[in-house]
Structure formats: C-alpha cells, structure tokens
Protein backbone atom coordinates (compact mmCIF):
# COMPACT_ATOMS: atom_id res chain seq x y z
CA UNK A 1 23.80 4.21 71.77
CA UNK A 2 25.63 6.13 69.40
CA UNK A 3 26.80 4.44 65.96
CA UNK A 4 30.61 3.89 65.45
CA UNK A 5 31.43 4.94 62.38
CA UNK A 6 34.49 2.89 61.38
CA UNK A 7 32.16 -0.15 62.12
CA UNK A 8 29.33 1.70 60.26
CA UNK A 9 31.44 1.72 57.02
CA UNK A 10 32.92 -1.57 57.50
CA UNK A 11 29.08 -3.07 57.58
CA UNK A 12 28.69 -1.19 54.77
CA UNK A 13 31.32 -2.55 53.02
CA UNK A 14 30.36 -6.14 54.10
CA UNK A 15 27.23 -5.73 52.69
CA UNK A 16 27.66 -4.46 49.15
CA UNK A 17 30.93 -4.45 47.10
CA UNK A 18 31.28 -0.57 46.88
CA UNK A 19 33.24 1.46 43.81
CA UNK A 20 32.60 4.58 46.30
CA UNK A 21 31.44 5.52 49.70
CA UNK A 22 30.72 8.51 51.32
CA UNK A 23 29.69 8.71 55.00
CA UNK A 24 28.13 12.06 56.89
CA UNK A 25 27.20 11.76 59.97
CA UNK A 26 24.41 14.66 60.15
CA UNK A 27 23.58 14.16 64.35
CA UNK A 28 26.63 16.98 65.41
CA UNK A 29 28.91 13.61 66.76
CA UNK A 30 26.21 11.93 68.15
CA UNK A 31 25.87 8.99 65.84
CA UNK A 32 22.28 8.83 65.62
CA UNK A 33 21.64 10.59 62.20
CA UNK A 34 23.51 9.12 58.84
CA UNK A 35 23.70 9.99 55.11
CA UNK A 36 25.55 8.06 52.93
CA UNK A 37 26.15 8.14 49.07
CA UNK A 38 26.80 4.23 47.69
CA UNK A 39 28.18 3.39 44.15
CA UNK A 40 28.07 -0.38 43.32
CA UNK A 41 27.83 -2.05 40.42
CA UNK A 42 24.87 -4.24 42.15
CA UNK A 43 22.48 -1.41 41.11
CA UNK A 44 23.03 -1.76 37.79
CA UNK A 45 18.81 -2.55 36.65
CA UNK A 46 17.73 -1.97 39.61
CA UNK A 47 15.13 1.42 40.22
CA UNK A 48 15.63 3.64 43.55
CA UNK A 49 13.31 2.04 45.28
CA UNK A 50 14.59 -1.46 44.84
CA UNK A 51 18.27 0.03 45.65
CA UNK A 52 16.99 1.50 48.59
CA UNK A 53 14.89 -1.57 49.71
CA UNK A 54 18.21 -3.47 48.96
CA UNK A 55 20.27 -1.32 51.06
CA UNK A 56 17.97 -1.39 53.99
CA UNK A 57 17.12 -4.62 54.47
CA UNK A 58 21.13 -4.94 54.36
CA UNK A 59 21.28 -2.60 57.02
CA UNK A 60 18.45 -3.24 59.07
CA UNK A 61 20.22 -3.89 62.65
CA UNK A 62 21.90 -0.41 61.95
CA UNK A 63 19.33 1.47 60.60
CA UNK A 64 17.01 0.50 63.60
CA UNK A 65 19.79 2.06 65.87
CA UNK A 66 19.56 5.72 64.12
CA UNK A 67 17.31 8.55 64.52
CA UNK A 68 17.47 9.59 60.88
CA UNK A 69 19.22 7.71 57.70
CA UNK A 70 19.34 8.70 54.19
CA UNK A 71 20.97 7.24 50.88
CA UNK A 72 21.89 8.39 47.69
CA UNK A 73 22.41 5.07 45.61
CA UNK A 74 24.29 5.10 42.36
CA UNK A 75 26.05 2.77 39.56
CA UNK A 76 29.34 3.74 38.90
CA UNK A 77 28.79 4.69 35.69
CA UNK A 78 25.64 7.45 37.25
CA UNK A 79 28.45 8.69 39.87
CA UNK A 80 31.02 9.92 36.80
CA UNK A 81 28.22 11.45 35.14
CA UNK A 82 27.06 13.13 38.22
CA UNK A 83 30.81 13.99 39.41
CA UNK A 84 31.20 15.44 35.92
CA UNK A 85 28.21 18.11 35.93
C-alpha cells in the first residue's frame, strides 16, 4: 500500500519538533521508496547512528511499509553550514 505523503510528513512532524524537512519520494509515485533530510534541535549530542536509531524507532510502523528509506539527520546549526558551502 502506497505511503501518503501529507500523512508521511505530518508523522514526521509528530514525532520530532523539526527546524526543516525535506521529503523525496524516490519510488516514481509509488510511495514505497522515501528520503528525507531532518533538522532538529533533538540531535544536538547525539552521533548518526543514535539520530538514525532515534528516527527509526520513531518511524517504525512507516518504515516497515516502504521498500527503501533513507535519512540525512542534521542540527540546525550543521544544516546552515551545509546550506552555506
């Protein structure tokens, strides 16, 4: 069953109070491939693979519905620099 994105993003946004999202969904319109780019201050400490852990276990009915999912996770302070360069 293909993933709505509206209710994608708004489970996203439920989950983790977001300075930035950005949703693409990879699977052509079918709704079974995701990659998304987070920016939260909740990652502030916190190595990839804790932020990803984080983020999936937050996601976990979702993720289980895709094919394919993959995250870029940043603090807002690591998105300026990046945006910058």
């Amino acid at each position: 069953m293909p993933i709505d994105v509206a209710q994608f993003e708004a489970a996203l946004r439920a989950a983790i109070p977001l300075t930035a999202l950005e949703i693409e969904d990879q699977s052509s319109g079918c709704g079974e491939s995701f990659a998304v780019v987070l920016v939260s201050e909740v990652f502030e400490g916190k190595g990839t693979l804790a932020r990803h852990r984080m983020v999936n276990q937050l996601l976990k009915p979702w993720i289980a519905q895709m094919h394919a999912f993959s995250q870029k996770t940043y603090t807002p302070q690591q998105y300026e620099k990046l945006k910058d360069s």
